[in-house]
N, C-alpha and C. Protein backbone atom coordinates (compact mmCIF):
# COMPACT_ATOMS: atom_id res chain seq x y z
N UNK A 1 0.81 -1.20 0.00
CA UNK A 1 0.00 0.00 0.00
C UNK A 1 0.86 1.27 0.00
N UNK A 2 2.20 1.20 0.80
CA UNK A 2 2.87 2.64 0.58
C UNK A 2 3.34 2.88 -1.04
N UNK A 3 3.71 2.00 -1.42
CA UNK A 3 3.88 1.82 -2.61
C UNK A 3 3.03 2.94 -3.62
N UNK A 4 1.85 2.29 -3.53
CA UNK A 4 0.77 2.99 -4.41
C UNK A 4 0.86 4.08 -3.75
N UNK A 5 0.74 4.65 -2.78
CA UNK A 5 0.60 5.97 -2.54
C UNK A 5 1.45 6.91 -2.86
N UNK A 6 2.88 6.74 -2.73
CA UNK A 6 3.72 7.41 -2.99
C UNK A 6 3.98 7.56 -4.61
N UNK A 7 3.38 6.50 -5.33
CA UNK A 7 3.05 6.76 -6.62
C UNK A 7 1.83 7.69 -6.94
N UNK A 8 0.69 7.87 -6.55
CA UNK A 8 -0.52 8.83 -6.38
C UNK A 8 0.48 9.86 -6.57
N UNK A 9 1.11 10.06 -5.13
CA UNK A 9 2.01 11.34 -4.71
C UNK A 9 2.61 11.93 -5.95
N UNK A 10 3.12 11.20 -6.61
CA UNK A 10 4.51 11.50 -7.65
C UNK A 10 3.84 12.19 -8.83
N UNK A 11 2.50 11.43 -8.88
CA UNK A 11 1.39 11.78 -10.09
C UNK A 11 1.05 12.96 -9.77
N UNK A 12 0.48 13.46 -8.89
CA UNK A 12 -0.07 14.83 -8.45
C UNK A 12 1.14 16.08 -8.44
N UNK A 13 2.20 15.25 -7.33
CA UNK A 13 3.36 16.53 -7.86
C UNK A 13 3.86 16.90 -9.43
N UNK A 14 4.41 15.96 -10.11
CA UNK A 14 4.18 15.88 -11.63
C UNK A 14 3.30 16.92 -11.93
N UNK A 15 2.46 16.59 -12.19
CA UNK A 15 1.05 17.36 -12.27
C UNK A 15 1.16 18.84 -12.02
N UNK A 16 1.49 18.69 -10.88
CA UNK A 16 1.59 20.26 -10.16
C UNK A 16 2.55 21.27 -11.34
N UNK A 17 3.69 20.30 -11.15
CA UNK A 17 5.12 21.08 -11.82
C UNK A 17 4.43 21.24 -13.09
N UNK A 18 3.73 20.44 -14.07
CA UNK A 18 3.58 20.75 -15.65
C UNK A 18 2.57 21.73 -15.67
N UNK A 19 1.65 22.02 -14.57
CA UNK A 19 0.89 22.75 -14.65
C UNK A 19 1.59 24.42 -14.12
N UNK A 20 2.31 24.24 -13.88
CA UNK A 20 3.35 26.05 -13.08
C UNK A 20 3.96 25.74 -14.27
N UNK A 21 4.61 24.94 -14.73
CA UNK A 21 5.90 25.33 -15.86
C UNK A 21 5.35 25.25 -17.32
N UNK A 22 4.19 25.22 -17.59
CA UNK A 22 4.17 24.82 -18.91
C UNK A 22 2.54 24.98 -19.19
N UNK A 23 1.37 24.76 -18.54
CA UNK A 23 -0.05 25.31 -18.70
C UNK A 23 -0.17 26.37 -18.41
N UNK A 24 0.25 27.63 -16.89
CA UNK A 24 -0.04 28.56 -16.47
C UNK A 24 0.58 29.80 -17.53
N UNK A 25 1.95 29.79 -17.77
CA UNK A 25 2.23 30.58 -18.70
C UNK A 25 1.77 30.06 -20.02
N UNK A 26 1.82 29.50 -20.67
CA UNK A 26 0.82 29.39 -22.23
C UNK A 26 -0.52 30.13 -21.99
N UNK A 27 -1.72 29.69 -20.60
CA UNK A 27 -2.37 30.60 -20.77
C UNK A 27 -2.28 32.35 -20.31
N UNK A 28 -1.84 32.93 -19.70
CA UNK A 28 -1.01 33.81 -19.77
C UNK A 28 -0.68 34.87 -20.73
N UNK A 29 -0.03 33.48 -21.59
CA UNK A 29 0.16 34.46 -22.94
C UNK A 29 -0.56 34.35 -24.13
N UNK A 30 -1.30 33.77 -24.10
CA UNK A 30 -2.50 33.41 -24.93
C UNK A 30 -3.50 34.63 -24.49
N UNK A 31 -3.95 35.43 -22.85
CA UNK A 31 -4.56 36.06 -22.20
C UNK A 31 -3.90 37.59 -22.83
N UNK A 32 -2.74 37.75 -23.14
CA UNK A 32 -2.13 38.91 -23.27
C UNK A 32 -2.11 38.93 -24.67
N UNK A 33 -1.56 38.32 -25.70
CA UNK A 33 -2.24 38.22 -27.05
C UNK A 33 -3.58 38.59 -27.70
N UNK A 34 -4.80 38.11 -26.28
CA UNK A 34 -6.27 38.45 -27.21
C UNK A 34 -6.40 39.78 -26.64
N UNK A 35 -5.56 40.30 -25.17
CA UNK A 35 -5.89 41.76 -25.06
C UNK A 35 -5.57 42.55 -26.38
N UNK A 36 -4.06 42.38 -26.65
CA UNK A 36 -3.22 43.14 -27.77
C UNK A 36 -4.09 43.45 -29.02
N UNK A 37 -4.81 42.07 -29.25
CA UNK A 37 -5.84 42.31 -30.51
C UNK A 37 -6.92 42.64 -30.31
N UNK A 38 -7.87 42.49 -29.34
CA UNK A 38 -9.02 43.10 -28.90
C UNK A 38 -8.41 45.12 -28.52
N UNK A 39 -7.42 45.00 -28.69
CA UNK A 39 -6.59 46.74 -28.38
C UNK A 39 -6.50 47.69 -29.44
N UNK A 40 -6.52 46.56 -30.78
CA UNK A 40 -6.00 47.21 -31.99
C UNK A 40 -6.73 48.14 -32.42
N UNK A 41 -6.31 49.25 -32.82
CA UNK A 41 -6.90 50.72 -33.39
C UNK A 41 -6.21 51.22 -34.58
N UNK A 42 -7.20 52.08 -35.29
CA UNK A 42 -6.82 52.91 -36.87
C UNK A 42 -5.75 53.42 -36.74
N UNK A 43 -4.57 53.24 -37.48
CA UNK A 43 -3.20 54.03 -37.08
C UNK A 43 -2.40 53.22 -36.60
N UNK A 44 -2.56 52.15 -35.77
CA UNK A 44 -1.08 51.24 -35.60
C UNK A 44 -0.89 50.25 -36.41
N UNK A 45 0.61 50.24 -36.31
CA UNK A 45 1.21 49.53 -37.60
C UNK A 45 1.76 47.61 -36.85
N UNK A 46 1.45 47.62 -37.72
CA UNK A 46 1.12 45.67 -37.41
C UNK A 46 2.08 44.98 -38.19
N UNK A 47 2.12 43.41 -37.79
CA UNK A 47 3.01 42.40 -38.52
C UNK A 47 2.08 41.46 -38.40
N UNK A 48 1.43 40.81 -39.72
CA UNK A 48 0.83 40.03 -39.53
C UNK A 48 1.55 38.27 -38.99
N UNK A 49 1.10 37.27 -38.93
CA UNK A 49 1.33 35.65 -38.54
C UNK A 49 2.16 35.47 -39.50
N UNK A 50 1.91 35.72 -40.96
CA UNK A 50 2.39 35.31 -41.90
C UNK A 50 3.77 36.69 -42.51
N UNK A 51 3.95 37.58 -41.50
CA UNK A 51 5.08 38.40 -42.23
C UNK A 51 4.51 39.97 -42.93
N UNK A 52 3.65 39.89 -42.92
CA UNK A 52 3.26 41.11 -43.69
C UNK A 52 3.11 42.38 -42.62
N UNK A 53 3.87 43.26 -43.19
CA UNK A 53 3.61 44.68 -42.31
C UNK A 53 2.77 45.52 -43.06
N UNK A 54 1.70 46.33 -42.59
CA UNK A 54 0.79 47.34 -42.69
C UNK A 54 0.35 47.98 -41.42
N UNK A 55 -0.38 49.09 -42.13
CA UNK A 55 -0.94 50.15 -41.02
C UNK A 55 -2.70 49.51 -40.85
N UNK A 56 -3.04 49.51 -40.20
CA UNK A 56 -4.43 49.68 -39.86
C UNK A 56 -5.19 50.75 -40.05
N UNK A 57 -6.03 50.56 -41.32
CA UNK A 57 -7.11 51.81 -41.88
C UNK A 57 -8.35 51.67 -41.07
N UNK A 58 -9.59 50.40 -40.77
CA UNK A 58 -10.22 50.04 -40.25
C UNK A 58 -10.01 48.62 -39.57
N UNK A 59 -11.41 48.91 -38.30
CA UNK A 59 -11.76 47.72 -37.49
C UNK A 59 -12.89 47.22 -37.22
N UNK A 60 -12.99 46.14 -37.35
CA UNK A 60 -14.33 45.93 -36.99
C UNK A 60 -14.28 44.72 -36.02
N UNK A 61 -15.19 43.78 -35.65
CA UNK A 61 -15.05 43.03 -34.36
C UNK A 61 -14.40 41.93 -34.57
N UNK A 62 -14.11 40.92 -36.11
CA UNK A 62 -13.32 39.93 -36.46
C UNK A 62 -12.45 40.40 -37.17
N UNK A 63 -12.51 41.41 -38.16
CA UNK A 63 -11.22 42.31 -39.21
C UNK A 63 -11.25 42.98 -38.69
N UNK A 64 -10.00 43.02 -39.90
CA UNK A 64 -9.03 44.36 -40.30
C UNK A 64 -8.88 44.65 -41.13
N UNK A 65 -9.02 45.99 -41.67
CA UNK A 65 -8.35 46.31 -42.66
C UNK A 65 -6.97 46.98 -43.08
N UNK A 66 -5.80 46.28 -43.53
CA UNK A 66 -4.06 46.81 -43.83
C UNK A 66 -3.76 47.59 -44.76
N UNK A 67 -3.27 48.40 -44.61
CA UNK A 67 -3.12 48.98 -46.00
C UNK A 67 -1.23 48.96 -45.77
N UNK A 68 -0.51 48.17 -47.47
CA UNK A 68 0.57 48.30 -47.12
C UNK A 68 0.85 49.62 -47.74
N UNK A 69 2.28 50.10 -47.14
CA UNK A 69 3.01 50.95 -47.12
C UNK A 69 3.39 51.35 -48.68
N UNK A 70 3.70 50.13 -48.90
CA UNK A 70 5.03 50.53 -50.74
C UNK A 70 3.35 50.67 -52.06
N UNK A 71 2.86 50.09 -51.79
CA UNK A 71 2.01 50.21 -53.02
C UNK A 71 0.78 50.98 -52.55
N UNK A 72 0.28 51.08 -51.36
CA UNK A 72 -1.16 51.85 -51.03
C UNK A 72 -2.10 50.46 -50.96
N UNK A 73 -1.99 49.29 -50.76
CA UNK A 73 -2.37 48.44 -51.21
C UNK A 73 -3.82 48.16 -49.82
N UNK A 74 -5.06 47.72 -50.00
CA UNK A 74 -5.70 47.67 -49.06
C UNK A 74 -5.72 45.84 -48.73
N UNK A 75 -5.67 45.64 -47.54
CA UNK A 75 -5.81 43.79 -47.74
C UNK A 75 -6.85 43.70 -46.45
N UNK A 76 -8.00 42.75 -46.03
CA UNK A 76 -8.53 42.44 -45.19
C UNK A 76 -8.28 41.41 -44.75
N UNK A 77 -8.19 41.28 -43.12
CA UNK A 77 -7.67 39.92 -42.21
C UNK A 77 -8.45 40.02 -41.10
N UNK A 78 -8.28 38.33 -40.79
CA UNK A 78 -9.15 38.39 -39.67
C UNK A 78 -8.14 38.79 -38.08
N UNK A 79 -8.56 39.42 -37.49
CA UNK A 79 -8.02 39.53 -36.06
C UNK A 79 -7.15 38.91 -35.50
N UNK A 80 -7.30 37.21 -35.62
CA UNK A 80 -6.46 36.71 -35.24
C UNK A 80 -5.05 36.38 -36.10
N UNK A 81 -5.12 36.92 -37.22
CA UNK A 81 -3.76 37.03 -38.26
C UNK A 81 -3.06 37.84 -37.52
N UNK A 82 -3.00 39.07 -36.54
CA UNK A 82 -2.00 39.81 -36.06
C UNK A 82 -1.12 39.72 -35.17
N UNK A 83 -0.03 39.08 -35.56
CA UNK A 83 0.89 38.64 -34.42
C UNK A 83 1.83 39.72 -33.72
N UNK A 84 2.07 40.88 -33.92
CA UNK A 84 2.44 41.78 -33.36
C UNK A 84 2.54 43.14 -33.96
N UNK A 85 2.09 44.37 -33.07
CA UNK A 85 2.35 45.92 -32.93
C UNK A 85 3.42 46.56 -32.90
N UNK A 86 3.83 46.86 -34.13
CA UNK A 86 5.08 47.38 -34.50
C UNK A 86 5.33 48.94 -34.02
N UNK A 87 4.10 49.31 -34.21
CA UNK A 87 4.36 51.09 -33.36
C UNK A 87 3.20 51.44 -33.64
N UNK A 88 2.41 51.69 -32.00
CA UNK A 88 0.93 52.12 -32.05
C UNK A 88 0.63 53.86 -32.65
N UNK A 89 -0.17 53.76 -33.24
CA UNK A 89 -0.98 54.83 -33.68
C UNK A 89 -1.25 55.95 -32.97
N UNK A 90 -1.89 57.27 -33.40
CA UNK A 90 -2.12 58.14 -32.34
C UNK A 90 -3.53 57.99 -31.54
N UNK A 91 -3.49 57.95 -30.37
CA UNK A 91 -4.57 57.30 -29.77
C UNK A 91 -6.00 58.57 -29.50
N UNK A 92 -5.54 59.96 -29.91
CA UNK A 92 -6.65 60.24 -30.11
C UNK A 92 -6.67 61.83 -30.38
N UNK A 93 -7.71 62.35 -30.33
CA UNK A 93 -7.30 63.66 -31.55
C UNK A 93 -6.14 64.90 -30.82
N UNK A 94 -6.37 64.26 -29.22
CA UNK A 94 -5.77 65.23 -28.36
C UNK A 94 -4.74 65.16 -28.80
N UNK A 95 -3.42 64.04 -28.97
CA UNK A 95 -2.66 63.53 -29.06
C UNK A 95 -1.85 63.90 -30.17
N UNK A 96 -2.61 64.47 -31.50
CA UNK A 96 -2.31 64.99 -32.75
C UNK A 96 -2.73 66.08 -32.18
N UNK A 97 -3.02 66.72 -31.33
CA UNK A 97 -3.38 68.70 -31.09
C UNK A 97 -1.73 68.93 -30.35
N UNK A 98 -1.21 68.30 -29.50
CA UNK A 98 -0.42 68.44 -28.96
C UNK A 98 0.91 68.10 -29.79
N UNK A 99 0.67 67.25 -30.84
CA UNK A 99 1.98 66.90 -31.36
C UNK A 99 2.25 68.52 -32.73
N UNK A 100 0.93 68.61 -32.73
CA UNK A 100 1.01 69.97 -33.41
C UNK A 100 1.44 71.12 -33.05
N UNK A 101 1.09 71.39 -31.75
CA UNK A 101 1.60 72.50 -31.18
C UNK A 101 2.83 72.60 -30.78
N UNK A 102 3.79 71.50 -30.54
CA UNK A 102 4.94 71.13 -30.22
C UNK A 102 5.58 71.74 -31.37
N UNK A 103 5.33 71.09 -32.37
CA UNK A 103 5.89 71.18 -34.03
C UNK A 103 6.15 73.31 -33.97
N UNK A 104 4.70 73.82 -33.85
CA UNK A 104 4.75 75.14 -34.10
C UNK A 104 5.45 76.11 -32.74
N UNK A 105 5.37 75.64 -32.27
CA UNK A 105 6.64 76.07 -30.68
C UNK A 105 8.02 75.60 -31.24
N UNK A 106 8.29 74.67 -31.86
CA UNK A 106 10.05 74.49 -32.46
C UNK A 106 10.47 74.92 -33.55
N UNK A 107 9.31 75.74 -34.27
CA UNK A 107 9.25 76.19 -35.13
C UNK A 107 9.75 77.79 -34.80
N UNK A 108 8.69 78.25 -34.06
CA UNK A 108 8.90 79.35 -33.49
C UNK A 108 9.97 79.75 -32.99
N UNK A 109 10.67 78.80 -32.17
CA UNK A 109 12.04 79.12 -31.33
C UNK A 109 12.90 79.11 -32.57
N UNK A 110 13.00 78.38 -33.37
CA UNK A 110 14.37 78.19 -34.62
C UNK A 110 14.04 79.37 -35.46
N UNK A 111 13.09 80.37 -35.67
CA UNK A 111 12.62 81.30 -36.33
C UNK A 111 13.53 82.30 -35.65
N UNK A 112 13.05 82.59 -34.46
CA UNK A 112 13.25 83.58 -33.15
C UNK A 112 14.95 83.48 -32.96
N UNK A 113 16.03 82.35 -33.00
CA UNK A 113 17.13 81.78 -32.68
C UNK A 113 17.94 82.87 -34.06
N UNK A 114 17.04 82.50 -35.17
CA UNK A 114 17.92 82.97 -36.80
C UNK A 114 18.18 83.94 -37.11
N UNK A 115 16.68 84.89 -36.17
CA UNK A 115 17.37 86.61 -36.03
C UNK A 115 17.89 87.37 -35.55
């Protein structure tokens, strides 16, 4: 009978370890992946599963729509084609008011500097 038990034992610890080293992180990152794509917005630039880089023109709840870079080219994919965010977009109009005003303040000073 100790026998069997200490075999039970071995099964459950086993168990334990494959489940910390090898189930908990897969889901994890499987959890952080569907945030990233459930995140995606007009303006960030993507790499699809298969290699392809584009910007994101539209979204909708399963697509996307890419538009590449070199030709203007439009392509539609589903959501889960996007394997990673190459450099997010501007997240909102504030974001382009401020990057504007920055622009016309360094403008101003290099104007102001020349005379």
């Amino acid at each position: 009978m100790p026998a069997e038990a200490s075999s039970l034992i071995m099964m459950v610890v086993l168990f334990g370890v494959m489940y910390f080293f090898m189930i908990r992180p897969q889901k994890k990152k499987d959890k952080e992946v569907k945030e990233m794509r459930n995140s995606l917005s007009v303006g960030d630039e993507v790499i699809t599963i298969g290699g392809i880089h584009g910007k994101i023109v539209k979204v909708n709840d399963e697509k996307i729509t890419l538009e590449m870079p070199h030709a203007k080219q439009r392509i539609e994919f589903s959501k889960w084609a996007i394997g990673t965010v190459s450099k997010k977009g501007k997240d909102s109009k504030a974001d382009i008011k401020e990057e504007v005003i920055e622009k016309i303040e360094t403008t101003e000073i290099n104007e102001d500097e020349n005379k």
